[in-house]
C-alpha atoms as a PDB file:
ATOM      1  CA  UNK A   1      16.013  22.118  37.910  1.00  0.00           C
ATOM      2  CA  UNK A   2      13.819  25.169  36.403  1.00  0.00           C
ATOM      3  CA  UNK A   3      13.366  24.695  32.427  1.00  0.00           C
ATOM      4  CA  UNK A   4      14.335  21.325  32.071  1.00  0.00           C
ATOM      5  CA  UNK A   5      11.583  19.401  30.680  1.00  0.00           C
ATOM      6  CA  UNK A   6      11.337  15.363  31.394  1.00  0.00           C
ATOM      7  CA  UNK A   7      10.545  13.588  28.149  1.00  0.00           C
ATOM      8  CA  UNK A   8       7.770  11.580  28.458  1.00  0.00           C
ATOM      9  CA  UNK A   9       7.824   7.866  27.585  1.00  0.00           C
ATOM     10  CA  UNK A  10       7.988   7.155  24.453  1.00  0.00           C
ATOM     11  CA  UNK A  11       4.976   4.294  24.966  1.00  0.00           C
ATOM     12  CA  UNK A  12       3.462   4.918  21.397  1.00  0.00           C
ATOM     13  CA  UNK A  13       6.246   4.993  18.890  1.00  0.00           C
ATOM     14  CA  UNK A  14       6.671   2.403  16.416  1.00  0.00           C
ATOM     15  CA  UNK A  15       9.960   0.677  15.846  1.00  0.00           C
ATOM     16  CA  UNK A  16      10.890  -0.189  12.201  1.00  0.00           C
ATOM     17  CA  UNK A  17      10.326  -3.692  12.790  1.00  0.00           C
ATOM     18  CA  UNK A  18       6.921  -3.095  13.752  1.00  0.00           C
ATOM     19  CA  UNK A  19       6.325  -0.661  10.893  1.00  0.00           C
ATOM     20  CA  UNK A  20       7.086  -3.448   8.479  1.00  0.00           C
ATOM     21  CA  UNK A  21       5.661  -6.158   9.934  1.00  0.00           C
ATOM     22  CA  UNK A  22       1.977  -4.415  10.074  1.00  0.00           C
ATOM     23  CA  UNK A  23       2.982  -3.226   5.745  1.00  0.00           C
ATOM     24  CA  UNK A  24       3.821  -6.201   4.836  1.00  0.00           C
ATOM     25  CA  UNK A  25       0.636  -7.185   5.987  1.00  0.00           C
ATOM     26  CA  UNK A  26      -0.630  -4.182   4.282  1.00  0.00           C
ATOM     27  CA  UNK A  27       0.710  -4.659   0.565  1.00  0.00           C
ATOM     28  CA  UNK A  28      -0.450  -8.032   0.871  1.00  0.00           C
ATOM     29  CA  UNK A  29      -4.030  -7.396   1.259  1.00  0.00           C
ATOM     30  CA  UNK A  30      -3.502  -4.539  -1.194  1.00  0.00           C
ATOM     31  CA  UNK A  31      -2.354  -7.082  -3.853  1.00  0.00           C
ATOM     32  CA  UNK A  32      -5.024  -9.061  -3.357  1.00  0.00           C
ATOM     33  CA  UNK A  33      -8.057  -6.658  -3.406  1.00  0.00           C
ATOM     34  CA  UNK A  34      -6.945  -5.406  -5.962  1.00  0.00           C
ATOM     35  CA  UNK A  35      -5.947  -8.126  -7.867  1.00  0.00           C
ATOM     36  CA  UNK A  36      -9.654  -9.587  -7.325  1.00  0.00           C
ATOM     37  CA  UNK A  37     -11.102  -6.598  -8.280  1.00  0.00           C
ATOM     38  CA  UNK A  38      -8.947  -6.159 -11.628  1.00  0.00           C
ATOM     39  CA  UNK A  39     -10.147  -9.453 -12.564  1.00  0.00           C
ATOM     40  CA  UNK A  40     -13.725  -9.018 -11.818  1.00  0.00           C
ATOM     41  CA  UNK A  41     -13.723  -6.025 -14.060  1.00  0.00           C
ATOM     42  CA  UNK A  42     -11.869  -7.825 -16.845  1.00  0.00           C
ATOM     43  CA  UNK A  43     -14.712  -9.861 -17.020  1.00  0.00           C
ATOM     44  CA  UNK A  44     -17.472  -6.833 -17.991  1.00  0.00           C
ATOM     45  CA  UNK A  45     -18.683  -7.530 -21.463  1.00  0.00           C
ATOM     46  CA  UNK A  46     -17.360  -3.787 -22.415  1.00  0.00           C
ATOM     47  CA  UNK A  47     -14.188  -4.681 -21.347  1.00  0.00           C
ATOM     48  CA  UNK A  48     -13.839  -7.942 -22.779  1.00  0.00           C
ATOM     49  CA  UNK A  49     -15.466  -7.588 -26.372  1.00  0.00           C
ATOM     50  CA  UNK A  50     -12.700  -4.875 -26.953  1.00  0.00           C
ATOM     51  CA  UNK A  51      -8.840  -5.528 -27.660  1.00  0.00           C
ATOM     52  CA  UNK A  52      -7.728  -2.082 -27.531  1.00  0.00           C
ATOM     53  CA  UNK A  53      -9.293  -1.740 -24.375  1.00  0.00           C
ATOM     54  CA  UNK A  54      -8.233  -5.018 -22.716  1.00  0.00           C
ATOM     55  CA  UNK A  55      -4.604  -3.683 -23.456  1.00  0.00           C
ATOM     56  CA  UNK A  56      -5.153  -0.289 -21.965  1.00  0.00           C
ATOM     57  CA  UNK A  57      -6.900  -2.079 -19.207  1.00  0.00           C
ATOM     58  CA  UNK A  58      -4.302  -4.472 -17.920  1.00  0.00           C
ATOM     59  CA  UNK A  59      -1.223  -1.629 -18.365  1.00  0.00           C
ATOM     60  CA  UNK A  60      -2.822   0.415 -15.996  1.00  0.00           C
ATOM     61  CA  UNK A  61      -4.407  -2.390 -13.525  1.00  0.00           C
ATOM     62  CA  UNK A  62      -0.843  -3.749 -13.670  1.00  0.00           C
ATOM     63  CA  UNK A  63       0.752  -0.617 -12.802  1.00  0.00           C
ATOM     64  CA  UNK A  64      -1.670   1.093 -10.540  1.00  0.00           C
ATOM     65  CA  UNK A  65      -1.174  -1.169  -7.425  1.00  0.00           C
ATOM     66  CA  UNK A  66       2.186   0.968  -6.964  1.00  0.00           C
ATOM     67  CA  UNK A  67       0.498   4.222  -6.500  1.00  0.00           C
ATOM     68  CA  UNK A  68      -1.107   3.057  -3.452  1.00  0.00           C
ATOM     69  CA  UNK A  69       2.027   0.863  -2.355  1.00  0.00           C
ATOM     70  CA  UNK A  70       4.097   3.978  -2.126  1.00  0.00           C
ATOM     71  CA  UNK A  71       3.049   5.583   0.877  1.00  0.00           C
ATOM     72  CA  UNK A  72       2.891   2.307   2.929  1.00  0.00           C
ATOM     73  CA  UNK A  73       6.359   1.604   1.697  1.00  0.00           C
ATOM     74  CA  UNK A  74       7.880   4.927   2.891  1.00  0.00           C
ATOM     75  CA  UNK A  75       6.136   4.542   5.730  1.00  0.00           C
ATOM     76  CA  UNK A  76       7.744   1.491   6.312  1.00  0.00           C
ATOM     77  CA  UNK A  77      11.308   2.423   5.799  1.00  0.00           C
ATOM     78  CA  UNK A  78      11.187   4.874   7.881  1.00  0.00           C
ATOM     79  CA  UNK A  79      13.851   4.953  10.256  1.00  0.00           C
ATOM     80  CA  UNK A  80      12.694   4.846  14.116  1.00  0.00           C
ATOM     81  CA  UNK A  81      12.939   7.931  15.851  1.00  0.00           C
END
């Protein structure tokens, strides 16, 4: 029975369902803080006096919520060890 090693329990893994129940959770609070905060800075008198940069504004604010959503994502769908 030399050099055989007992695995320990595997108490603290995460199954997938797990993982996606705790992201889900996640991307929702990410959508709305962010979300709240994109329109509390639409409504700076910079930002709102100018057109060209209400456009510029809203492209990124309405893209840039994936940037952060990517890693929780792939952490999600990641299979279970």
């Amino acid at each position: 029975m030399q050099g055989t090693r007992l695995k320990p329990p595997n108490i603290s893994a995460m199954t997938i369902r797990t993982r996606k129940l705790i992201g889900t959770v996640a991307l929702l609070v990410l959508v709305v803080v962010w979300s709240l905060l994109g329109m509390t800075i639409a409504q700076t008198p910079w930002l709102a006096n100018s057109g060209l940069l209400q456009s510029i504004f809203y492209v990124v604010a309405g893209l840039g919520w994936v940037l952060p959503a990517m890693p929780i994502i792939s952490w999600m769908s990641r299979p279970d060890a």
